[in-house]
C-alpha atoms as a PDB file:
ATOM      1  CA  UNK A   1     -14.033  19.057 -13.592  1.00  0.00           C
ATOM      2  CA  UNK A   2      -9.807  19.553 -13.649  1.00  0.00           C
ATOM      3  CA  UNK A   3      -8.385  16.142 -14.793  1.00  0.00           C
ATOM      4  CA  UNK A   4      -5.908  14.946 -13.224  1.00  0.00           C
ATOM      5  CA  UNK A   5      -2.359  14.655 -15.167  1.00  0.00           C
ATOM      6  CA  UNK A   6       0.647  12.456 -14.524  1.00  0.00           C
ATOM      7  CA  UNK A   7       3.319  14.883 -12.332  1.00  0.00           C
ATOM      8  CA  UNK A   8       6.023  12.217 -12.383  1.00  0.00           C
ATOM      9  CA  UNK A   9       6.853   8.731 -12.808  1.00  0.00           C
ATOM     10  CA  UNK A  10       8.916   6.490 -10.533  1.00  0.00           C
ATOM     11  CA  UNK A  11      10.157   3.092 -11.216  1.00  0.00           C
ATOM     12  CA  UNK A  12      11.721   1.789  -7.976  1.00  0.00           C
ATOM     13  CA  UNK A  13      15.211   0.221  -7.643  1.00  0.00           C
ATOM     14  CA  UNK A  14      15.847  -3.470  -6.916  1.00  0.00           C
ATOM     15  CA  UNK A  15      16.935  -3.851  -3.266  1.00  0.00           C
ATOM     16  CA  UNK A  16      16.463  -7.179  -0.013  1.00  0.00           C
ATOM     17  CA  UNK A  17      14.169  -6.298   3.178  1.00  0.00           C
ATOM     18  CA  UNK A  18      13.888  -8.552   5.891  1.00  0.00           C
ATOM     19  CA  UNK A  19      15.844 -11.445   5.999  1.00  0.00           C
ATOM     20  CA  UNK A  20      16.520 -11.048   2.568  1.00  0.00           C
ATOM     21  CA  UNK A  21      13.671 -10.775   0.645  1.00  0.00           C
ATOM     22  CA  UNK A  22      14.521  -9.757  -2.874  1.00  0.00           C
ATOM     23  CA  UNK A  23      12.042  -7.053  -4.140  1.00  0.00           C
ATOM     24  CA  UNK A  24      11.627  -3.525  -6.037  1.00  0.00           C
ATOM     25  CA  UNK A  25      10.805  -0.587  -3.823  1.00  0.00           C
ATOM     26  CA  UNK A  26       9.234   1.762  -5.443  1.00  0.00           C
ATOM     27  CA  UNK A  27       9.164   4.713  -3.132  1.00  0.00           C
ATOM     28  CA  UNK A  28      10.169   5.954   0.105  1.00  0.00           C
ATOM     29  CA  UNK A  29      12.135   8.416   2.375  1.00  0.00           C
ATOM     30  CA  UNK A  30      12.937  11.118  -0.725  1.00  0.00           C
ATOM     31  CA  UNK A  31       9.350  10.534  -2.177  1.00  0.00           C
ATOM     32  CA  UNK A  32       7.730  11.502   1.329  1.00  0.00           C
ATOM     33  CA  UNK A  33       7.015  15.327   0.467  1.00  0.00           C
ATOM     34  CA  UNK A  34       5.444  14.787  -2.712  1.00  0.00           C
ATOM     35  CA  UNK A  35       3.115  11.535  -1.818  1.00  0.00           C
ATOM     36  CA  UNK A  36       2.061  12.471   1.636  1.00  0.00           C
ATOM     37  CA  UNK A  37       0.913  10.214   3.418  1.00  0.00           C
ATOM     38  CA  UNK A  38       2.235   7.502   1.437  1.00  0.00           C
ATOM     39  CA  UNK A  39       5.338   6.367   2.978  1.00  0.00           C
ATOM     40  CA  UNK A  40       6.618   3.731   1.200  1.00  0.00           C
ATOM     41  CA  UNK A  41       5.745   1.072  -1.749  1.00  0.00           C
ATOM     42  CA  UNK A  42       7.429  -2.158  -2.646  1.00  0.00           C
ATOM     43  CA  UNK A  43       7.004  -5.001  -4.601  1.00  0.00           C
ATOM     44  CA  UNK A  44       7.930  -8.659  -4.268  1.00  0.00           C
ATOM     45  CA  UNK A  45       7.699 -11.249  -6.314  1.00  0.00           C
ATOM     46  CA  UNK A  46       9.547 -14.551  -7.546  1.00  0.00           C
ATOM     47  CA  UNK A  47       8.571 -17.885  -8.314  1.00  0.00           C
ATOM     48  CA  UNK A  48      12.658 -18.930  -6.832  1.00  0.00           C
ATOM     49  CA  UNK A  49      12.171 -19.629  -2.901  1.00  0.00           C
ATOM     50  CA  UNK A  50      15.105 -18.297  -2.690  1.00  0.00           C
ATOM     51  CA  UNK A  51      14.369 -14.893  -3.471  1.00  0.00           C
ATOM     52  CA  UNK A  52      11.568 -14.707  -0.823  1.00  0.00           C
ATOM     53  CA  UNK A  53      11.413 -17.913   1.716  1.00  0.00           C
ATOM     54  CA  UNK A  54      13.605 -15.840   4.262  1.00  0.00           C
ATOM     55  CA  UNK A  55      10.433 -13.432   4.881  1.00  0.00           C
ATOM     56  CA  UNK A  56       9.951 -10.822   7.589  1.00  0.00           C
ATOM     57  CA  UNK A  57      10.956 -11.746  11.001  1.00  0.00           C
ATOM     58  CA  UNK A  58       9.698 -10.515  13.985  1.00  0.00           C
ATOM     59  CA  UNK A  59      10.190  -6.389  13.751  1.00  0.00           C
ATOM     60  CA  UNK A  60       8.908  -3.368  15.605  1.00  0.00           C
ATOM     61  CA  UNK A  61       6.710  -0.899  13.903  1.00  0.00           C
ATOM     62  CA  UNK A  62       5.115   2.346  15.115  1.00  0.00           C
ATOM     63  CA  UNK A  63       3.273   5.662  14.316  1.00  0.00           C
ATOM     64  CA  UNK A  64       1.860   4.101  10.844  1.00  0.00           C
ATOM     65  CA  UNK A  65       0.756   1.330   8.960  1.00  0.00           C
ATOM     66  CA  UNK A  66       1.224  -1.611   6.724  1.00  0.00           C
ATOM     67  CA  UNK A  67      -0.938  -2.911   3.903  1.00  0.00           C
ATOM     68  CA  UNK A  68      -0.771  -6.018   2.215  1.00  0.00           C
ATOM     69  CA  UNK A  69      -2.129  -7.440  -0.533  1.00  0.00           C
ATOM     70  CA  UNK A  70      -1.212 -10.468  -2.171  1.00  0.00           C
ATOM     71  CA  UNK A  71      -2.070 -11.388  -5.917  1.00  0.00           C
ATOM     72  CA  UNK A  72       0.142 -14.872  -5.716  1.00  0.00           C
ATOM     73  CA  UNK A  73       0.784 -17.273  -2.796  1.00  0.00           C
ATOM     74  CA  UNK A  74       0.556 -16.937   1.057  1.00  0.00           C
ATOM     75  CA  UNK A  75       2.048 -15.154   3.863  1.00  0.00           C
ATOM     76  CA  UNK A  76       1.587 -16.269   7.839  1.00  0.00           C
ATOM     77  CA  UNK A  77       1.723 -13.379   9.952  1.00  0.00           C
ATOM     78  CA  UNK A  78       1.950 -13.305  13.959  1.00  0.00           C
ATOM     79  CA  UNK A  79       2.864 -10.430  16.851  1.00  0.00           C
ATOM     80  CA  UNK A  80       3.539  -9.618  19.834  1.00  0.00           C
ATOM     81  CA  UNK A  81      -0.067  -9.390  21.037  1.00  0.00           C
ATOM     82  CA  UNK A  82      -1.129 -13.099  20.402  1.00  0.00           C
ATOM     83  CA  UNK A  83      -2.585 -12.500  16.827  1.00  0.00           C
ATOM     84  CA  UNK A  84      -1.673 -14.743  13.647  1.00  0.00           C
ATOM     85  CA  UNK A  85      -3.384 -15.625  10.298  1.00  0.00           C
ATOM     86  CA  UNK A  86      -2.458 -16.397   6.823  1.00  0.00           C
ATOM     87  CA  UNK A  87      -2.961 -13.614   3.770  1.00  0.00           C
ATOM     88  CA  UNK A  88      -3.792 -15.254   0.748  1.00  0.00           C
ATOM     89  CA  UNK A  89      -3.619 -14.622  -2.683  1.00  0.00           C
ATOM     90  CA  UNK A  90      -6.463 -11.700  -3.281  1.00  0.00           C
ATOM     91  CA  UNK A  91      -6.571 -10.591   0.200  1.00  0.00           C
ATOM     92  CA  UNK A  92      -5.444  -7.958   2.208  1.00  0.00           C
ATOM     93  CA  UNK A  93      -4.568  -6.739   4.972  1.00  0.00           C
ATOM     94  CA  UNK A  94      -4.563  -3.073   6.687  1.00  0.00           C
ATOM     95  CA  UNK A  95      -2.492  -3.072  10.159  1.00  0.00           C
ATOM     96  CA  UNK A  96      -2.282   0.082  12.146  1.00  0.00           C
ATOM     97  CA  UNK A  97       0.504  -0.461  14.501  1.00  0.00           C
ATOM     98  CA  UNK A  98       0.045   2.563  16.749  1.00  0.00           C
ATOM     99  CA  UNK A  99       1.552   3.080  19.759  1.00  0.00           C
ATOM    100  CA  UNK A 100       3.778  -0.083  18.716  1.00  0.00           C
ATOM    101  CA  UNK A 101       3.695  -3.674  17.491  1.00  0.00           C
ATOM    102  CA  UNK A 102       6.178  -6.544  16.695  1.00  0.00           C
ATOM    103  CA  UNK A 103       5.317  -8.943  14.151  1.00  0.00           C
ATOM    104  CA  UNK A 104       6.679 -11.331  11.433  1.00  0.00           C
ATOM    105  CA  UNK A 105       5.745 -11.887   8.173  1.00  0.00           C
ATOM    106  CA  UNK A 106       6.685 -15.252   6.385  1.00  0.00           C
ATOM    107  CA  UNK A 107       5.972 -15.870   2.811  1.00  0.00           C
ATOM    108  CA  UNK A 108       5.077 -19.671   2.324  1.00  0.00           C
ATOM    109  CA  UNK A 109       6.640 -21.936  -0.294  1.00  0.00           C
ATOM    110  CA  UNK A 110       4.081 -22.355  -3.025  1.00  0.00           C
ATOM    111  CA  UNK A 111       4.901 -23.887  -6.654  1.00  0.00           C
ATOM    112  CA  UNK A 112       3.793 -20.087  -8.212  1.00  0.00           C
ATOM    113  CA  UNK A 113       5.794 -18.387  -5.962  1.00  0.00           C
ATOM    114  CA  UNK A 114       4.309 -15.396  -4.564  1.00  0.00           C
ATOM    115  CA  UNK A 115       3.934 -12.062  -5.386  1.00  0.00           C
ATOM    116  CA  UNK A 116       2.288  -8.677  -3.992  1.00  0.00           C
ATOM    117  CA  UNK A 117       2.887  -5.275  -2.514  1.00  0.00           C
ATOM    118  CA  UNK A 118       3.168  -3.638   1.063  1.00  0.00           C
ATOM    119  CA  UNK A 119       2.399   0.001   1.282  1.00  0.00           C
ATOM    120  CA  UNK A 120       2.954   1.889   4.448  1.00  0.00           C
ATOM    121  CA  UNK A 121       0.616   4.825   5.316  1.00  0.00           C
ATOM    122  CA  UNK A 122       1.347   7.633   7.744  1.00  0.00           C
ATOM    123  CA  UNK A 123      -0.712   7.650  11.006  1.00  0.00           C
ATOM    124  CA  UNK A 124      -0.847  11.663  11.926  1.00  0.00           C
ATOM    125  CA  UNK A 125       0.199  12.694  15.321  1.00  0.00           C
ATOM    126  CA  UNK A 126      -3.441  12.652  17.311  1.00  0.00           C
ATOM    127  CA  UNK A 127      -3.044   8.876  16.075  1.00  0.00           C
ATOM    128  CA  UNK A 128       0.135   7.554  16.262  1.00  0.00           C
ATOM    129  CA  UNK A 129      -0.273   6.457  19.711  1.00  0.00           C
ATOM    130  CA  UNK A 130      -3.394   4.797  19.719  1.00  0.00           C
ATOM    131  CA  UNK A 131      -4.017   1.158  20.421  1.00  0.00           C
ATOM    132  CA  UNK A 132      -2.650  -1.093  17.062  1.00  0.00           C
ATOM    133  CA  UNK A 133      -5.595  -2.705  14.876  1.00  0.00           C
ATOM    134  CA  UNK A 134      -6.063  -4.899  12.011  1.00  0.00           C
ATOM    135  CA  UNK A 135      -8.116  -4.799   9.062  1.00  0.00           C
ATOM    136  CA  UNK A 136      -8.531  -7.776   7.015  1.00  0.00           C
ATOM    137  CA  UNK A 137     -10.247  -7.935   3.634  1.00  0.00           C
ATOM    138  CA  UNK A 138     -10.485 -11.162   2.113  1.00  0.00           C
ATOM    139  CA  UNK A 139     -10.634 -11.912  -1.652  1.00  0.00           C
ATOM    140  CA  UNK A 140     -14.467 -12.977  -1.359  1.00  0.00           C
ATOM    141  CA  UNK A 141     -15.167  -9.850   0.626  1.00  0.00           C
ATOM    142  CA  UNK A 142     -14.102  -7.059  -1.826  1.00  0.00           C
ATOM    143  CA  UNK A 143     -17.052  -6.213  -4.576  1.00  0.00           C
ATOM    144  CA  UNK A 144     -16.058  -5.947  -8.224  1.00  0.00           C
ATOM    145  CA  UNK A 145     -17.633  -2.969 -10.081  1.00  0.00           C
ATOM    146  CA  UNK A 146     -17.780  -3.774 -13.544  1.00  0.00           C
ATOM    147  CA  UNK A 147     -17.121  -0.599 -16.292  1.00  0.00           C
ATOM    148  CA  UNK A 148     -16.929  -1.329 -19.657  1.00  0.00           C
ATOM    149  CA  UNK A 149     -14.132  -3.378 -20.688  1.00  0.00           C
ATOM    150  CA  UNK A 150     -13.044  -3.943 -16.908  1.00  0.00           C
ATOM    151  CA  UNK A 151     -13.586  -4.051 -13.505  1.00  0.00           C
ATOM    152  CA  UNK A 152     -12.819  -1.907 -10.330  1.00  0.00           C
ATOM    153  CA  UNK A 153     -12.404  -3.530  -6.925  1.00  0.00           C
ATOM    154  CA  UNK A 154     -12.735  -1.128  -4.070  1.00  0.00           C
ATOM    155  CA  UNK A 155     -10.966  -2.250  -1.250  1.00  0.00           C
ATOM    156  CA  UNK A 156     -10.619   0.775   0.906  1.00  0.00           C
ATOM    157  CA  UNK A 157     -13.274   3.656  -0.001  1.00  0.00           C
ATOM    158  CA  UNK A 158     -15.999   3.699  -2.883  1.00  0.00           C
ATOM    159  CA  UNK A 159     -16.735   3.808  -6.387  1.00  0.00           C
ATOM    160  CA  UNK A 160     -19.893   4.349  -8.059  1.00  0.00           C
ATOM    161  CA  UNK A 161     -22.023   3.942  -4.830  1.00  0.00           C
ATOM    162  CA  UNK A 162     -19.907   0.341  -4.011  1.00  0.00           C
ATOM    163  CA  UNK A 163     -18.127   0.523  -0.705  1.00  0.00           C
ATOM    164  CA  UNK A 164     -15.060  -1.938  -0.390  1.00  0.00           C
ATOM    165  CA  UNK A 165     -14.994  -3.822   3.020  1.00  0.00           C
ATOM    166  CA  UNK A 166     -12.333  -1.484   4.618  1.00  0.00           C
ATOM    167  CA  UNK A 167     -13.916   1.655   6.320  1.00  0.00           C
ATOM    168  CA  UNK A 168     -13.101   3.706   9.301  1.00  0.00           C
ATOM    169  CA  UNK A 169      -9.637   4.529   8.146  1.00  0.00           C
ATOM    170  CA  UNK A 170      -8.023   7.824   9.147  1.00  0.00           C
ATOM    171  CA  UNK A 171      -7.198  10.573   6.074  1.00  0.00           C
ATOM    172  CA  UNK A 172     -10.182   8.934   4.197  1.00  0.00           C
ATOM    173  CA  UNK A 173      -8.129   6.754   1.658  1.00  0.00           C
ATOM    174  CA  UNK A 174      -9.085   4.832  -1.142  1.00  0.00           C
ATOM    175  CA  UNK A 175      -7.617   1.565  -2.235  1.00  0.00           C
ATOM    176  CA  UNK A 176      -8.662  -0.052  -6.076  1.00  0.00           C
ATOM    177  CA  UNK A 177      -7.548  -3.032  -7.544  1.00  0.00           C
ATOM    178  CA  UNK A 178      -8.596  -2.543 -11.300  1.00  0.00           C
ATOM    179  CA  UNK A 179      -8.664  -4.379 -14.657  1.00  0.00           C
ATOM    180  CA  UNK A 180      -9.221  -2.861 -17.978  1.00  0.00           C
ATOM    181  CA  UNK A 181      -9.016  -4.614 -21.481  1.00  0.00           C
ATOM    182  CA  UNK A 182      -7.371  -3.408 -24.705  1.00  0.00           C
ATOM    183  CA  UNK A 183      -8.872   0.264 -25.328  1.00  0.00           C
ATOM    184  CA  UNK A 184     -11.243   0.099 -22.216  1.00  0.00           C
ATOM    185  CA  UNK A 185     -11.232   3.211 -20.063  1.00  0.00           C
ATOM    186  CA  UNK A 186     -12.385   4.497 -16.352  1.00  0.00           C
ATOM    187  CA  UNK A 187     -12.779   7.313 -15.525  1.00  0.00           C
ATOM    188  CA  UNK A 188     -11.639   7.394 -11.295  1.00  0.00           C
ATOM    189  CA  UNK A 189     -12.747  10.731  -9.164  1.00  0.00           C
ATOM    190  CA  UNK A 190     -10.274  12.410  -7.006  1.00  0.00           C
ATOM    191  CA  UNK A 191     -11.054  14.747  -4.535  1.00  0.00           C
ATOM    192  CA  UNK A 192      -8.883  18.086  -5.236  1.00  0.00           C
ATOM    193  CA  UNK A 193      -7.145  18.074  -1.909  1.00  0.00           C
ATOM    194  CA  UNK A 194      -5.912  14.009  -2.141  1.00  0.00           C
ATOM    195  CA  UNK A 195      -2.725  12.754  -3.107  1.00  0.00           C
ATOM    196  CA  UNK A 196      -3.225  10.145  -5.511  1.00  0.00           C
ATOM    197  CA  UNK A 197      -1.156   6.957  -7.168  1.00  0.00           C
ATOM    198  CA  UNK A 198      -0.994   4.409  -9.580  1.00  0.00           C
ATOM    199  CA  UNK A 199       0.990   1.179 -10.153  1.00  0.00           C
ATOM    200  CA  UNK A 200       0.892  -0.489 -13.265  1.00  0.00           C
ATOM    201  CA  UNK A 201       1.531  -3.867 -12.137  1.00  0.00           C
ATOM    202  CA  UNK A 202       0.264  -5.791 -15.616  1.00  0.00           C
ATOM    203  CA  UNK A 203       0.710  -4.454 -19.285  1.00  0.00           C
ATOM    204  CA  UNK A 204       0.766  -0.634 -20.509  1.00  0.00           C
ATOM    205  CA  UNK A 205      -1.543   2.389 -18.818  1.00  0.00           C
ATOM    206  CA  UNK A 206      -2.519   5.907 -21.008  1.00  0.00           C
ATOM    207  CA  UNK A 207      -3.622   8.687 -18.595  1.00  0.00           C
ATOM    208  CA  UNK A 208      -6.344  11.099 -20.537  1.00  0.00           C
ATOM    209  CA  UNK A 209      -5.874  12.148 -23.976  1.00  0.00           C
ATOM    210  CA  UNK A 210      -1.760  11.725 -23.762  1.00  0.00           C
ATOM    211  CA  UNK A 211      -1.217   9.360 -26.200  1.00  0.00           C
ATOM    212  CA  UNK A 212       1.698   7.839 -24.249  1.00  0.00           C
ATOM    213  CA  UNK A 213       1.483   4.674 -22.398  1.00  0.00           C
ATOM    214  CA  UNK A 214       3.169   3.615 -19.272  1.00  0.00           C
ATOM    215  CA  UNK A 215       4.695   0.185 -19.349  1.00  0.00           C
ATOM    216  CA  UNK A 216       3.927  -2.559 -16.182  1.00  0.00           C
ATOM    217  CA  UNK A 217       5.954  -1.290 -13.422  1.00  0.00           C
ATOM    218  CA  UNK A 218       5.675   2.286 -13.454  1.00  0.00           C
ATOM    219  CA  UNK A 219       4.297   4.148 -10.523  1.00  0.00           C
ATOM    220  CA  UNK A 220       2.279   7.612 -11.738  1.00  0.00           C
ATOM    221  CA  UNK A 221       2.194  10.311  -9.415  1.00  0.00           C
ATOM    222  CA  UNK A 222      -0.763  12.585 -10.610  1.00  0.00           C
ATOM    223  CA  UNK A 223      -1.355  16.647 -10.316  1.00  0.00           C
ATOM    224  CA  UNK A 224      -3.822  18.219  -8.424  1.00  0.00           C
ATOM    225  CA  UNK A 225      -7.705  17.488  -9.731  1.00  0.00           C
ATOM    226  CA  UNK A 226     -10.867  16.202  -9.100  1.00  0.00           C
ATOM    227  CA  UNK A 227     -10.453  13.009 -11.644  1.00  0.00           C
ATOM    228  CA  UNK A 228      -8.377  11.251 -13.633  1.00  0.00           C
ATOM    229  CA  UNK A 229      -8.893   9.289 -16.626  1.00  0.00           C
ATOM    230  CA  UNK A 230      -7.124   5.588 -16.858  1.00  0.00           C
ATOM    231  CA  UNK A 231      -6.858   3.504 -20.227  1.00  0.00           C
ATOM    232  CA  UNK A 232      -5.636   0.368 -20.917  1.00  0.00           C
ATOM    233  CA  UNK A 233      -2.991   0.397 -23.489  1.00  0.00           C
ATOM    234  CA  UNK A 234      -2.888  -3.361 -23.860  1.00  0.00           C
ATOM    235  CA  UNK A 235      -4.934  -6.538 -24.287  1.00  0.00           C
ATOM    236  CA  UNK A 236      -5.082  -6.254 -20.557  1.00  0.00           C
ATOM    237  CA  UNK A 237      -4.015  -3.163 -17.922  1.00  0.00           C
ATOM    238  CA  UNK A 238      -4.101  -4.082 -14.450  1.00  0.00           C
ATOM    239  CA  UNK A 239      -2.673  -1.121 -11.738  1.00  0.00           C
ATOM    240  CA  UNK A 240      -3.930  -0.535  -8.260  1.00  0.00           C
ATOM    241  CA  UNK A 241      -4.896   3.055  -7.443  1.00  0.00           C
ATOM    242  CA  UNK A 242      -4.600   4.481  -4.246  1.00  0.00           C
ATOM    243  CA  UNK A 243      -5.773   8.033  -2.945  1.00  0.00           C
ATOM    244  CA  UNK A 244      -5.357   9.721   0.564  1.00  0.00           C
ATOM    245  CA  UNK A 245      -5.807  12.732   2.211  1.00  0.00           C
ATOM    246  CA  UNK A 246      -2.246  14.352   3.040  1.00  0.00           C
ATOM    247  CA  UNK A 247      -1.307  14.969   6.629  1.00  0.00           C
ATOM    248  CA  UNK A 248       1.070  18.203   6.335  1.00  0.00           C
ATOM    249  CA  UNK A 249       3.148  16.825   9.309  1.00  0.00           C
ATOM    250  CA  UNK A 250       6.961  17.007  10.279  1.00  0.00           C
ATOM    251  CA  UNK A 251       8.073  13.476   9.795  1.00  0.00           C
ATOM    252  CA  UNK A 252      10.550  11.853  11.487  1.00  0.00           C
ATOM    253  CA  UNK A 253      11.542   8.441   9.819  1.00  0.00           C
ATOM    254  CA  UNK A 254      13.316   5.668  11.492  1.00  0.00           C
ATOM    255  CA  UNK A 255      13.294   2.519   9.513  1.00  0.00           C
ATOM    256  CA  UNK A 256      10.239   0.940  10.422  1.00  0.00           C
ATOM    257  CA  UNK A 257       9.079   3.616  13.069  1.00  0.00           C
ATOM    258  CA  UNK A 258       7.523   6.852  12.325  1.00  0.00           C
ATOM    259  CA  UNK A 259       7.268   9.332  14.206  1.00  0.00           C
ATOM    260  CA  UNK A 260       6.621  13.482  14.457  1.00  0.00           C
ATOM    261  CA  UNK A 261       9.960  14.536  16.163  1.00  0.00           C
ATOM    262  CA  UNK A 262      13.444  12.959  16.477  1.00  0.00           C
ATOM    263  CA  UNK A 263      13.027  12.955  20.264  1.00  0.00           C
ATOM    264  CA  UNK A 264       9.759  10.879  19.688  1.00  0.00           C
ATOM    265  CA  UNK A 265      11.857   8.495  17.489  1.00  0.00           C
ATOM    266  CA  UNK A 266      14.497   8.086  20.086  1.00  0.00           C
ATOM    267  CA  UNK A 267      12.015   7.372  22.683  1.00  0.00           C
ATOM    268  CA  UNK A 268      10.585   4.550  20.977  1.00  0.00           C
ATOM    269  CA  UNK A 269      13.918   2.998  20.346  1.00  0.00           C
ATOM    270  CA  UNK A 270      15.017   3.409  23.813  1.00  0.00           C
ATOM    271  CA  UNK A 271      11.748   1.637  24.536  1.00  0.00           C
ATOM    272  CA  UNK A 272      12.584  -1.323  22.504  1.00  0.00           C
ATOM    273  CA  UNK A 273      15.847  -1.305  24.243  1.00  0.00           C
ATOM    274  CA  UNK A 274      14.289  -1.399  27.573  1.00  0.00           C
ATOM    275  CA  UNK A 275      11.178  -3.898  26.561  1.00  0.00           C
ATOM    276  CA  UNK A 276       8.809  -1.346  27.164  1.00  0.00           C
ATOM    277  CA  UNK A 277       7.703  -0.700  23.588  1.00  0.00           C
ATOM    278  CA  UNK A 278       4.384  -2.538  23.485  1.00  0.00           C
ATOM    279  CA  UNK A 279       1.851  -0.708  25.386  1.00  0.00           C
ATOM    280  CA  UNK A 280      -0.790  -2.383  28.013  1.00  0.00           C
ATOM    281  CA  UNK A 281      -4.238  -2.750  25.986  1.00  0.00           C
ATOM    282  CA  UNK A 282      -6.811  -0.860  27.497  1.00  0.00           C
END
């Protein structure tokens, strides 16, 4: 069984989203290559209103999809197509906008602030114009998996025979929330053809028998294997883990469309220009 070792290490740089939303992205546009189909990472967080009570406002997306998960707070969501809800601290959501969606996304003023990620996932071309979807998971509906000194929380995928309450998700992809005390270790598998993640979001993380550890905020790319070994290098190591199968497809990236071709991109923005971007359900 090949191990899996760390191929690089991002940290992100500080920038606003949205209406200004301060947060740290960790990855995007250069990264696309090497994390396939992960498109993008950030992460907000702030207990000053300020930095985050500005939110999302209504915004087009297409040809991929979102995923939320809070670990602090609230955000209200609505689109175009009538839906709304609130994710709350613990849950998540998966949205697959498709052929093309316009939502909002409004964090809510709490006295913690709030805090979480959003990754986007590529959708490959036989999907990209299919009819948008959600996927919710809320806190009580993900299964904890306890290992010694820890606990994994499948949200997308499995682990040890535990599914997490996501399924049906093109590429395959895995999604763990996981906690590990001082010393503890898990030992995650990998299939060899996967792109896999980490990000430490709490304390330090070793990978294998490298005795270095990698401080709360790092993002570990890892090598080609069919496993890797996680540590905590702390009284407590939190990270979620992510792992998908890679598309191989031209991408064509306009801010929050994605697309195959530039022509395809241009469509879709002449579409919004014309108000014919969201498509009739069948």
């Amino acid at each position: 069984m090949a191990e899996r070792k760390v191929a690089k290490v991002i940290h992100g740089t500080e920038t606003r989203d949205g209406a200004g939303v301060r947060l740290r992205r960790i990855f995007a546009n250069r990264d696309t290559a090497l994390l396939d189909p992960f498109l993008l990472f950030d992460v907000f967080g702030s207990e000053n209103v300020a930095d985050y009570i500005a939110g999302f406002p209504m915004h087009p997306h297409r040809g991929m999809e979102t995923v939320t998960f809070m670990l602090e707070g609230t955000v209200r969501h609505k689109d175009s197509l009538g839906n709304s809800g609130v994710i709350g601290a613990g849950d998540l959501q998966w949205m697959s906008a498709g052929s093309g969606i316009i939502h909002e996304e409004m964090p809510q003023k709490s006295p913690k602030g709030v805090r979480g990620f959003q990754m986007w996932v590529n959708l490959p071309k036989a999907e990209k114009m299919r009819e948008p979807a959600y996927r919710d998971a809320p806190k009580s509906a993900i299964p904890s998996v306890a290992v010694p000194g820890g606990e994994v929380r499948p949200i997308a995928g499995s682990f040890n025979g535990v599914s997490g309450p996501l399924t049906g998700i093109a590429r395959d992809p895995a999604y763990f929330d996981v906690r590990l005390e001082d010393g503890a270790m898990v030992s995650l598998p990998t299939p060899e053809t996967q792109t896999a993640f980490v990000y430490v979001y709490e304390g330090n993380l070793g990978v294998g028998e490298d005795p270095k550890a990698y401080r709360t905020g790092s993002c570990l790319i890892f090598s080609p294997g069919s496993s890797v070994q996680l540590r905590s290098g702390s009284a407590t190591c939190r990270f979620v883990f992510a792992r998908a199968e890679p598309l191989r497809e031209p991408v064509a990236w306009g801010g929050p469309i994605v697309m195959n071709t530039q022509a395809e991109l241009e469509t879709a923005f002449r579409e919004l220009d014309e108000g014919t971007f969201i498509k009739k359900r069948t």
